[in-house]
Protein backbone atom coordinates (compact mmCIF):
# COMPACT_ATOMS: atom_id res chain seq x y z
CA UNK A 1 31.32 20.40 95.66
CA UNK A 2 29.05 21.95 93.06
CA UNK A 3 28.07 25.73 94.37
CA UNK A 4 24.69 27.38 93.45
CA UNK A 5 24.64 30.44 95.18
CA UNK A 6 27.48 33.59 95.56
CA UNK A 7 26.69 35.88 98.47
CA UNK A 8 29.02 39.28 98.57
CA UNK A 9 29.15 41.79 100.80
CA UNK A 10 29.87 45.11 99.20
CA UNK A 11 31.78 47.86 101.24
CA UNK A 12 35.38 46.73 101.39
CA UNK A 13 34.82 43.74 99.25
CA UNK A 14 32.90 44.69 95.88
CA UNK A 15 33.30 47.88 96.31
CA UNK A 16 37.29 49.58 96.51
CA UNK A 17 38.32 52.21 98.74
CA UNK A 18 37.50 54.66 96.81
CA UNK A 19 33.77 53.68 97.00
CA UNK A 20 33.97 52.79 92.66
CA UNK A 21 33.10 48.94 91.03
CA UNK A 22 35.85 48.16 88.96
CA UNK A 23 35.22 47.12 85.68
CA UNK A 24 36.97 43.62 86.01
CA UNK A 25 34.42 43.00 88.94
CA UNK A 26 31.49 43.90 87.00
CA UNK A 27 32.73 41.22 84.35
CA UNK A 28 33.28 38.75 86.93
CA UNK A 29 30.13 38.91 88.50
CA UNK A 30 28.17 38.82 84.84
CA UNK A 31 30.63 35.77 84.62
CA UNK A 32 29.19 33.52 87.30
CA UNK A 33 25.33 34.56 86.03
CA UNK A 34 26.12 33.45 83.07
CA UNK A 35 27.18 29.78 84.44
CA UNK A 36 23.45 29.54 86.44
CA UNK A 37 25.16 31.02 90.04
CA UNK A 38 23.01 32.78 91.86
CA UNK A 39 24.74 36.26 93.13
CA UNK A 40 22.85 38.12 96.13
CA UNK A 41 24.56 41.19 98.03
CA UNK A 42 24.11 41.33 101.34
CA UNK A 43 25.02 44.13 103.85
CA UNK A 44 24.70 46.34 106.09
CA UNK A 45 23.87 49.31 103.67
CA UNK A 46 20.12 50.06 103.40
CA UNK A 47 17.87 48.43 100.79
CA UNK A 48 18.12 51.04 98.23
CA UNK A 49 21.55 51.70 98.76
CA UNK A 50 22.25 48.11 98.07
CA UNK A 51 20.24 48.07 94.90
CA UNK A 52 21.99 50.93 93.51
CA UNK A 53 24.83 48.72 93.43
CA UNK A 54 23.28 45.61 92.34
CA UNK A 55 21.63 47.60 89.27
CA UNK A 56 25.66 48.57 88.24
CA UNK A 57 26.10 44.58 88.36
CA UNK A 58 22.99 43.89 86.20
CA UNK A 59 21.67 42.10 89.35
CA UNK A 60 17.95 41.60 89.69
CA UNK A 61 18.39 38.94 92.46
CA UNK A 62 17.24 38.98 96.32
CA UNK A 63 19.45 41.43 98.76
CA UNK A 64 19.93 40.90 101.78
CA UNK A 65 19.87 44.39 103.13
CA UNK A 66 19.88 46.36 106.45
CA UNK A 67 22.07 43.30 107.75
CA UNK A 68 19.84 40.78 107.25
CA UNK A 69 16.29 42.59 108.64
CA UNK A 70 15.33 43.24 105.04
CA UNK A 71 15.24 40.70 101.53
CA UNK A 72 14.00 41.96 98.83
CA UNK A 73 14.49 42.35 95.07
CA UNK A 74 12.38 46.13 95.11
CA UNK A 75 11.34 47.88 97.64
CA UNK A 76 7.65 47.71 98.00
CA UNK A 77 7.82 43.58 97.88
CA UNK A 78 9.72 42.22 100.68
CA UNK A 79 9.83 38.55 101.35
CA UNK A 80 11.42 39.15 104.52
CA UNK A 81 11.23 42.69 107.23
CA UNK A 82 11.91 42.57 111.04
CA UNK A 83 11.27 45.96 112.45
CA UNK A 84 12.41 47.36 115.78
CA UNK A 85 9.08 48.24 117.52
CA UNK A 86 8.09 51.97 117.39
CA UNK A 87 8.42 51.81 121.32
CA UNK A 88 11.50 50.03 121.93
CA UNK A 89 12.91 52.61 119.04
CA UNK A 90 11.75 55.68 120.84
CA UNK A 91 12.91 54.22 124.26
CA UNK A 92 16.81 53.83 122.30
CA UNK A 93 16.75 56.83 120.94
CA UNK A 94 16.06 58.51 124.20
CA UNK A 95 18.61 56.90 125.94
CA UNK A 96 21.46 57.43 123.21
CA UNK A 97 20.73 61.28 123.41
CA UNK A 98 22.39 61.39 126.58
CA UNK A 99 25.91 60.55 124.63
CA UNK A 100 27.51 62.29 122.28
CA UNK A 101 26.64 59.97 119.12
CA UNK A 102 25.41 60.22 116.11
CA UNK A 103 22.10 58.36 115.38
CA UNK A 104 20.18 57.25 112.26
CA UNK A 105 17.04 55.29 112.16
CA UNK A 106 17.64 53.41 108.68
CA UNK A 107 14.40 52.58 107.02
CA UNK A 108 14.03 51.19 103.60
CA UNK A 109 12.64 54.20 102.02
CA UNK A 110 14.23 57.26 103.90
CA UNK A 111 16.66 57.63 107.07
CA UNK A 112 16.50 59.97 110.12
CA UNK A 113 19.51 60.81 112.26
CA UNK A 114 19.77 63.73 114.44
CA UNK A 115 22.53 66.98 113.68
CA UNK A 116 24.84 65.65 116.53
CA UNK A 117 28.31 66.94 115.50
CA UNK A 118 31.34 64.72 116.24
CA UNK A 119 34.99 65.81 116.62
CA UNK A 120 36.75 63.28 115.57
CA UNK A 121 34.71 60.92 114.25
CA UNK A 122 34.20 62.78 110.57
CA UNK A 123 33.44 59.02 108.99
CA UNK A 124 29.74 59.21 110.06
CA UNK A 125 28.39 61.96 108.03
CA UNK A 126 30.70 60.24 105.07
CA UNK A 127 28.47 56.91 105.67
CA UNK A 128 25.55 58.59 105.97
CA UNK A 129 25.48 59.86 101.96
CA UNK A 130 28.37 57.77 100.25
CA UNK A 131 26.04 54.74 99.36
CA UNK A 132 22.53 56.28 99.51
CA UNK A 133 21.20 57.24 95.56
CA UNK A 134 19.86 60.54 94.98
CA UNK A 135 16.27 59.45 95.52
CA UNK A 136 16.29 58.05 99.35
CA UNK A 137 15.50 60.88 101.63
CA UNK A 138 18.41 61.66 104.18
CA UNK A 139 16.69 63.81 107.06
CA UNK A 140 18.68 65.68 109.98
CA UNK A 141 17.28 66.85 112.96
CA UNK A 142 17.83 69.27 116.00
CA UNK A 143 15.85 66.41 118.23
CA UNK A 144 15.68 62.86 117.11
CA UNK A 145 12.88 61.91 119.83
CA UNK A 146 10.62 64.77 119.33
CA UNK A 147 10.69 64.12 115.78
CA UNK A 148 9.54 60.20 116.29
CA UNK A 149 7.59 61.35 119.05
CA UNK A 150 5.33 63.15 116.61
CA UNK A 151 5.84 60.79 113.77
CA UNK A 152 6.63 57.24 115.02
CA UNK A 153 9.08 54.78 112.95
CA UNK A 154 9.61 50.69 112.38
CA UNK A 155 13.00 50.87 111.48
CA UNK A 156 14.87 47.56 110.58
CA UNK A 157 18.16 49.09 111.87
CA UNK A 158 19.47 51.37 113.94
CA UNK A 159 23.43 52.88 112.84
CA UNK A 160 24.89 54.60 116.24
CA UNK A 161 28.42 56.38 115.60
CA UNK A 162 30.27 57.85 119.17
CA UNK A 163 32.54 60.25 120.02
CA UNK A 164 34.50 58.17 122.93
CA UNK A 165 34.87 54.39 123.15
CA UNK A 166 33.71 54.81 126.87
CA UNK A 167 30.44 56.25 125.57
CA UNK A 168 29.84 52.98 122.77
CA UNK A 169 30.66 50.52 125.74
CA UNK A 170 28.50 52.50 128.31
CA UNK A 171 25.62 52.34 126.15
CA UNK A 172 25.83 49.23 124.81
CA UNK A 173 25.70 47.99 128.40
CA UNK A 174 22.78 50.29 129.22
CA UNK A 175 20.77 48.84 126.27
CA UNK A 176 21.63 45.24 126.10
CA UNK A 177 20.39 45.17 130.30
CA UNK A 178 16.97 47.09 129.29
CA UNK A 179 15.86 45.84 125.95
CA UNK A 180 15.51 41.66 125.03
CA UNK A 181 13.54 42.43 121.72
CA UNK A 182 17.33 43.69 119.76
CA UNK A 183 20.43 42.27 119.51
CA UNK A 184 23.82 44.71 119.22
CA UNK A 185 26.43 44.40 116.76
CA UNK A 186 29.40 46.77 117.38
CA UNK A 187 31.47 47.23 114.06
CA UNK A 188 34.55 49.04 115.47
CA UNK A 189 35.53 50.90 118.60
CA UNK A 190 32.84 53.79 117.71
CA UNK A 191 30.19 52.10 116.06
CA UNK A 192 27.30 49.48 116.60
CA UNK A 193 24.32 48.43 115.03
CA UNK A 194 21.25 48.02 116.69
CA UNK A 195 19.03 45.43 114.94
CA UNK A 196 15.57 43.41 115.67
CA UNK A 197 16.31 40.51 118.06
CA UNK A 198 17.92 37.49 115.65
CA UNK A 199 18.74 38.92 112.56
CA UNK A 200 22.18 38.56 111.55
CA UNK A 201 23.68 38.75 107.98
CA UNK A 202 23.95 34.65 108.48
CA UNK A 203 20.15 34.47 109.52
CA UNK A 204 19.17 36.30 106.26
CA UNK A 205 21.38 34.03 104.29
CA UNK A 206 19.89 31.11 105.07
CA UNK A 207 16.55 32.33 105.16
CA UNK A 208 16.83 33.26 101.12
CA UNK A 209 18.56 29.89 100.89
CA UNK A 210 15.52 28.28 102.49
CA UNK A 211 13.32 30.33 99.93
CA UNK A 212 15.44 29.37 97.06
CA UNK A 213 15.85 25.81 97.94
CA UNK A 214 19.80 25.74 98.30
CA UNK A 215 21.67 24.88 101.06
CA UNK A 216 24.49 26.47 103.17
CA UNK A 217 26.82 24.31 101.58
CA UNK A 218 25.98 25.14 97.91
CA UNK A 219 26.68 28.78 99.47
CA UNK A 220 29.95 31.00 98.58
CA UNK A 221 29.83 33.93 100.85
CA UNK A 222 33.03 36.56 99.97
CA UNK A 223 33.00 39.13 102.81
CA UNK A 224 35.52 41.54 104.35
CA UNK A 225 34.29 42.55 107.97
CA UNK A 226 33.73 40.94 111.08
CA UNK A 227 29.98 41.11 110.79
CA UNK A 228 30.43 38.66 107.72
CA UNK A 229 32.28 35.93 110.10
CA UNK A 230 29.31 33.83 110.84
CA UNK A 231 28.56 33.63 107.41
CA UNK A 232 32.42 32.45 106.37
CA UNK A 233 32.08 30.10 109.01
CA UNK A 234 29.12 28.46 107.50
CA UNK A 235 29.02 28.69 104.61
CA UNK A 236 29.76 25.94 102.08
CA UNK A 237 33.00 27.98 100.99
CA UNK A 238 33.89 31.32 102.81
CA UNK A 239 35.99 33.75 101.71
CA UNK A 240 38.12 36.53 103.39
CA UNK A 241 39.68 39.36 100.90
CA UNK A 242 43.06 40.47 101.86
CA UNK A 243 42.03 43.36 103.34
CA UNK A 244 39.83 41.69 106.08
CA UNK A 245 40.87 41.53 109.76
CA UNK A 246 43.17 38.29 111.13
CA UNK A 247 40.00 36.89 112.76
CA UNK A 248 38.10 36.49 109.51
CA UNK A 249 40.92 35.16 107.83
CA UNK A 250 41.48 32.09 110.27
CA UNK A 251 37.73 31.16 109.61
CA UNK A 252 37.56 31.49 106.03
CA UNK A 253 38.41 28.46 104.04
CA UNK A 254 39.92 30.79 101.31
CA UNK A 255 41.64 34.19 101.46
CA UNK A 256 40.95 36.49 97.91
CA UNK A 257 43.07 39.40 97.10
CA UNK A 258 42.45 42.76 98.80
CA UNK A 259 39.67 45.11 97.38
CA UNK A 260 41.75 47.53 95.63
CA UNK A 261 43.49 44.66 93.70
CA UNK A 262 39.95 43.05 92.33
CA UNK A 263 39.74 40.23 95.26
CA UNK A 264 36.31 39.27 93.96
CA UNK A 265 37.25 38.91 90.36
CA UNK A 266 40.18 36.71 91.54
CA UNK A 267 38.36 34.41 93.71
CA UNK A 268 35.44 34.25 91.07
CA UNK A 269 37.67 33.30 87.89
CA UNK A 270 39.91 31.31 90.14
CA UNK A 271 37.05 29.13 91.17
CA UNK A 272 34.22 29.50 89.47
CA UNK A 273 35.77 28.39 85.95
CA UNK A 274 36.33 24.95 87.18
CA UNK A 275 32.61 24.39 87.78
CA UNK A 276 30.43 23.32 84.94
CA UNK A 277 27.31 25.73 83.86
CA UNK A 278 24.61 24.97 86.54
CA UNK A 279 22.23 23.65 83.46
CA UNK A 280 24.75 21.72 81.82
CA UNK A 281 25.11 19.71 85.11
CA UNK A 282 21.37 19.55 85.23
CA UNK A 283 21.29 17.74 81.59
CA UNK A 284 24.26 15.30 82.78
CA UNK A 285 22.18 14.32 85.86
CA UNK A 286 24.74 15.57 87.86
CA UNK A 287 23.06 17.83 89.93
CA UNK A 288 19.53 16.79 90.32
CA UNK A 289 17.90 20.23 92.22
């Protein structure tokens, strides 16, 4: 099978735990551009989070950001955006203040979240900054719905972080019975995502495969978390690293390296040097697209 397109998440698989792009990865990726593949990130970060780490790649592709509500290659021209409604988000947010949770309204050019301080759960404020450059405006506040009250907000995702697993599973429940216009995504045992109603990572795949004309089975998708599984399963070839969880590595069709021992640049010089320039197969008639 001749591939045309590599698809990579990036926390836990690009990136290693230490939140740094090693240098062999950087290689490998300019590796596979340089053989006519095209290489698209796509997460859960938010767009300009994402692009801050496809700029240390030398990437100037499509992203598929904000798990797949957002594609784009800058900011102000989107080929795809799903939104939560400015109603629906106000009605959330309302109804996650009564748990203790942490709750940011990610939006491609600034995030909200209110000050909601959790014990045990230090990771949030962590996630919150790590990935986001200088420029993207982080905002805390006392009261998140007063705040959108006043100034209503389309966000493409919703990142909820709680205290108690009771208090994730509560609300989910709560939310999923009153609102048919989002779908849920829960990460872990204190976190879910709350996005538009059919966007998935896998929907925003195949939507820039659609745009680019390539199919799901000229797709490599390397991911490392459960919210890449539909896309391993799918995909043409899909990849687990060797840090993912047992359930992504039964559905992948290959398992890379871990993170922190440069599973991307593994996978990508393993495979990738066996397939012919993308052009070159072009001129031999071999691939005809």
């Amino acid at each position: 099978m001749i591939y045309r397109l590599l698809a990579i998440n990036i926390d836990g698989t690009l990136l290693q735990s230490n939140g740094r792009l090693h240098k062999s990865t950087k290689d490998a990726i300019e590796y596979v551009q340089q053989k006519g593949i095209y290489v698209t990130l796509v997460t859960s970060r938010s767009f300009p989070s994402a692009k801050k780490v496809a700029k240390a790649l030398k990437l100037n592709s499509l992203i598929i950001a904000h798990s797949g509500a957002y594609i784009a290659s800058s900011r102000d021209k989107p080929i795809f955006v799903k939104r939560i409604a400015e109603d629906v988000t106000y009605e959330i947010v309302r109804l996650l203040e009564g748990f203790s949770c942490q709750i940011r309204l990610v939006h491609e050019k600034y995030s909200l979240a209110n000050k909601s301080k959790l014990n045990h759960n230090l990771l949030a404020k962590t996630v919150f900054s790590s990935g986001d450059p200088i420029f993207y405006s982080q905002q805390f506040v006392d009261s998140l719905s007063d705040t959108i009250l006043d100034e209503p907000v389309t966000p493409p995702m919703i990142e909820v972080y709680f205290e108690e697993e009771t208090d994730l599973q509560d609300a989910k429940a709560a939310i999923k019975g009153m609102f048919s216009e989002i779908d849920i995504f829960q990460l872990n045992n204190l976190r879910f995502d709350i996005m538009p109603a059919g966007v998935s990572k896998l929907n925003g795949l195949l939507y820039l495969g659609d745009h680019l004309n390539i199919s799901r089975s000229e797709m490599v998708v390397i991911g490392d978390g459960i919210d890449d599984l539909d896309m391993i399963k799918e995909a043409g070839l899909g990849v687990a690293m060797g840090n993912a969880p047992v359930e992504l590595k039964k559905a992948a069709d290959w398992i890379t390296r871990p993170n922190n021992q440069h599973g991307v640049t593994y996978m990508v010089k393993e495979h990738f040097r066996k397939q012919q320039p993308i052009e070159f197969l072009r001129k031999m008639n071999i691939l005809k697209k």
